[in-house]
C-alpha atoms as a PDB file:
ATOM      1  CA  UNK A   1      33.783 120.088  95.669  1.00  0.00           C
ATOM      2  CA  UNK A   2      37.532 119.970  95.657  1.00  0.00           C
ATOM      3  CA  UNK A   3      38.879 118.679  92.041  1.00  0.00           C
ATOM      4  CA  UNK A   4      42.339 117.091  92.176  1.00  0.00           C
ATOM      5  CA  UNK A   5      43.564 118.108  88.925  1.00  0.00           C
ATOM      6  CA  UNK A   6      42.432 119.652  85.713  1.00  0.00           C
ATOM      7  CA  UNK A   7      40.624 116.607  84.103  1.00  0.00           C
ATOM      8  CA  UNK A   8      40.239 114.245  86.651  1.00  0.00           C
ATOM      9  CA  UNK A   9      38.267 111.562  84.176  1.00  0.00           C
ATOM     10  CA  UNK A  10      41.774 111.110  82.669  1.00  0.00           C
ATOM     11  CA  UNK A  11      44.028 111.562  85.502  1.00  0.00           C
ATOM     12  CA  UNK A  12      41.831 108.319  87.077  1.00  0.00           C
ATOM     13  CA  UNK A  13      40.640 106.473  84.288  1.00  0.00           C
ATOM     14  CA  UNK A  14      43.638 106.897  82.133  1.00  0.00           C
ATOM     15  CA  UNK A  15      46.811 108.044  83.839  1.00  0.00           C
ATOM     16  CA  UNK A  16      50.598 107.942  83.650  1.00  0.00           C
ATOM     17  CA  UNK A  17      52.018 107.854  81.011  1.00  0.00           C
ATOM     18  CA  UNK A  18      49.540 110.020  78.908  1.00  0.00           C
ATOM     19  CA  UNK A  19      48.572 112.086  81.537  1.00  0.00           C
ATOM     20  CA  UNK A  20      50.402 113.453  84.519  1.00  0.00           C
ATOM     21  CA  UNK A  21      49.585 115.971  86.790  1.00  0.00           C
ATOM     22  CA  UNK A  22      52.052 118.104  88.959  1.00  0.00           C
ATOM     23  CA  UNK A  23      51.400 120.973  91.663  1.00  0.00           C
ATOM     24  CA  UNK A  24      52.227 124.165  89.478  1.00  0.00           C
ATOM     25  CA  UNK A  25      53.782 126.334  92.079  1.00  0.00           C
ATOM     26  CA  UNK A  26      56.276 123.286  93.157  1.00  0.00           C
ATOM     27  CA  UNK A  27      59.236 123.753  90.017  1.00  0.00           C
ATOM     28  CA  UNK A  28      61.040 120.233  91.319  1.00  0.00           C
ATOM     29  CA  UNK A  29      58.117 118.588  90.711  1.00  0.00           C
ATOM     30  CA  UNK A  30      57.332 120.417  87.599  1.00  0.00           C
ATOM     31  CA  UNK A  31      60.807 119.645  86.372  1.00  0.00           C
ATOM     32  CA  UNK A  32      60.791 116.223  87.497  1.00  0.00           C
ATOM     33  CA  UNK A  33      57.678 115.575  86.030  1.00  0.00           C
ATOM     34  CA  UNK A  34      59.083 117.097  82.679  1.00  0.00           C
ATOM     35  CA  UNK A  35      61.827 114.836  82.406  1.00  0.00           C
ATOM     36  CA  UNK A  36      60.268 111.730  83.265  1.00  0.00           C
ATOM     37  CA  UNK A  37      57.932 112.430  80.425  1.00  0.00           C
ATOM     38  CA  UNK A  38      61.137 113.524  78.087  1.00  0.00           C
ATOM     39  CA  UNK A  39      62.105 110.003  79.136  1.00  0.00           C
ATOM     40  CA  UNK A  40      59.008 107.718  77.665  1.00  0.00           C
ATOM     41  CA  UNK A  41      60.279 107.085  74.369  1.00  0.00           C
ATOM     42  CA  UNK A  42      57.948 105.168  72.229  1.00  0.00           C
ATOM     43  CA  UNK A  43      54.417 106.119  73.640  1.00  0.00           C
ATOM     44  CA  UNK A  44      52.386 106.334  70.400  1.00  0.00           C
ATOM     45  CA  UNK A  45      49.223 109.045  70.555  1.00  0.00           C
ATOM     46  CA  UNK A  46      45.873 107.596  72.261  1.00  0.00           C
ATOM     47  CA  UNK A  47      42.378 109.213  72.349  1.00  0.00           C
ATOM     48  CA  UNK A  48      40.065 107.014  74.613  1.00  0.00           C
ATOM     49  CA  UNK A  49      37.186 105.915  72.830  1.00  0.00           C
ATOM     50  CA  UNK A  50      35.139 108.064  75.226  1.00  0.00           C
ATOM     51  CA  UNK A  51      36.633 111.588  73.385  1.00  0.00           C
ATOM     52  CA  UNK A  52      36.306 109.819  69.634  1.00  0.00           C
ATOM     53  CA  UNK A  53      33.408 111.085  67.743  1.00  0.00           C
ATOM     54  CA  UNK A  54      31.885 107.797  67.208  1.00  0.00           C
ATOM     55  CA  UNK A  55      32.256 107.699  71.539  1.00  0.00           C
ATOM     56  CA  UNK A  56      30.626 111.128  71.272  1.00  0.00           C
ATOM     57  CA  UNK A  57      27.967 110.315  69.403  1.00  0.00           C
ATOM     58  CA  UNK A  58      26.950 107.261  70.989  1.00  0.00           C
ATOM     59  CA  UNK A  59      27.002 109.409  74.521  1.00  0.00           C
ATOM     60  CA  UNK A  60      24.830 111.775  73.093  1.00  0.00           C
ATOM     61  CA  UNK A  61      22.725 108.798  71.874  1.00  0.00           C
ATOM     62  CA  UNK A  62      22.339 107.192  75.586  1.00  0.00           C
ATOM     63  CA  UNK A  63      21.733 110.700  76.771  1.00  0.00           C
ATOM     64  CA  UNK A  64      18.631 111.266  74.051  1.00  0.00           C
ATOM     65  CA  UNK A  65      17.223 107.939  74.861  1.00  0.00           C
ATOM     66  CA  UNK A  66      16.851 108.805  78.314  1.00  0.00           C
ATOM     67  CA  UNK A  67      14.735 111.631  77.976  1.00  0.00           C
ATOM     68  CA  UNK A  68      11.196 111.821  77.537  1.00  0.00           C
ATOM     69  CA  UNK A  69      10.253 114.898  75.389  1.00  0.00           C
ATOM     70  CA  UNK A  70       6.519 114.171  75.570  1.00  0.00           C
ATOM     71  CA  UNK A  71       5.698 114.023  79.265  1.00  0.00           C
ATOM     72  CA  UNK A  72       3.464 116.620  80.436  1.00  0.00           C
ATOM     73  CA  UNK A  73       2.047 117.458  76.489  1.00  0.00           C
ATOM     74  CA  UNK A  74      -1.553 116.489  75.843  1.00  0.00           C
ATOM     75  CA  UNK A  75      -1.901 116.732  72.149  1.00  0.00           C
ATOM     76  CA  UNK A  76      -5.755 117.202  72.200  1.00  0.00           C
ATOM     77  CA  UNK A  77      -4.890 120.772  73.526  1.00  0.00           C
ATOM     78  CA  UNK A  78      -2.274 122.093  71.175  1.00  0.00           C
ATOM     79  CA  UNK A  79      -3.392 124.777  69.085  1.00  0.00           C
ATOM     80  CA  UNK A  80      -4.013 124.017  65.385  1.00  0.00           C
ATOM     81  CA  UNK A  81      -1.124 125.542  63.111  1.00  0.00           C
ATOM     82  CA  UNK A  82      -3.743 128.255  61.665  1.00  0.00           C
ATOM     83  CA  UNK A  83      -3.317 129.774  65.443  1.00  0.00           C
ATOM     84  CA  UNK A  84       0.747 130.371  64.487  1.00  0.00           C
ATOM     85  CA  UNK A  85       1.870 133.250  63.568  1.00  0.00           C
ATOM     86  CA  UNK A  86       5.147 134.448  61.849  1.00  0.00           C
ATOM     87  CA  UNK A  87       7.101 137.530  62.172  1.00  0.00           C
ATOM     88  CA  UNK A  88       9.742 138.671  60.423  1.00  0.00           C
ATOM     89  CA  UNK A  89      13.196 140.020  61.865  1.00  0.00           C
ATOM     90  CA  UNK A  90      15.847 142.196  60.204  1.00  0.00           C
ATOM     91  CA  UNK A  91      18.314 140.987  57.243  1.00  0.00           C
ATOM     92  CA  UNK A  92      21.357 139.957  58.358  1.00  0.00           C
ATOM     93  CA  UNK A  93      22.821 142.781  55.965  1.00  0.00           C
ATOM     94  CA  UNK A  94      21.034 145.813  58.032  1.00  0.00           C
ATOM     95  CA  UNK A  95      22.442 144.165  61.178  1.00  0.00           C
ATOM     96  CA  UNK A  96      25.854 143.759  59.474  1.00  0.00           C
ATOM     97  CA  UNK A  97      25.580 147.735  58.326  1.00  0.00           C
ATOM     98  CA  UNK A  98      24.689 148.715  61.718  1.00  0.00           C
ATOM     99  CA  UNK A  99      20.963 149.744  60.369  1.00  0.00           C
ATOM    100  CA  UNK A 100      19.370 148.149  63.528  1.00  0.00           C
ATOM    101  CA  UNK A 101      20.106 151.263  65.583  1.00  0.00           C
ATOM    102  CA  UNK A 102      17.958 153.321  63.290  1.00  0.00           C
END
């Protein structure tokens, strides 16, 4: 897969002014580029709603809805928590004083 820029979400969804994209290696267009954006007085910052956290979070909501954590788990055949064990690691002080290695 070829990509045609860094972030292409934003260099298709969102584009010029907030984001431009130039060929590194070509300096004219670099330069050009550079002054063009020197040029845009007045742009105030934007974040698309996508990149918010409240955008975030409802992604991550979608995403959770979609999946079904269950499939494939019959509960008549789980083993009864007095089959669990525990076991218990090192302090995070021995690892910390480099005791692990002992």
């Amino acid at each position: 897969r070829s990509l045609s820029s860094q972030h292409p979400y934003l260099e298709k969804l969102i584009g010029e002014p907030y984001v431009v994209s130039v060929d590194m290696t070509n300096a004219e267009e670099v330069r050009t580029a550079l002054r063009k954006i020197v040029a845009s007085p007045g742009l105030k910052p934007f974040v698309p709603y996508e990149f918010t956290a409240e955008g975030f979070l409802e992604r991550v909501g979608v995403y959770i809805q979609q999946q079904n954590f269950c499939d494939g788990i019959n509960l008549a055949e789980e083993k009864p928590a007095s089959a669990s064990s525990t076991l218990t690691g090192h302090s995070p002080r021995e690892a910390v004083d480099g005791r692990l290695d002992q």
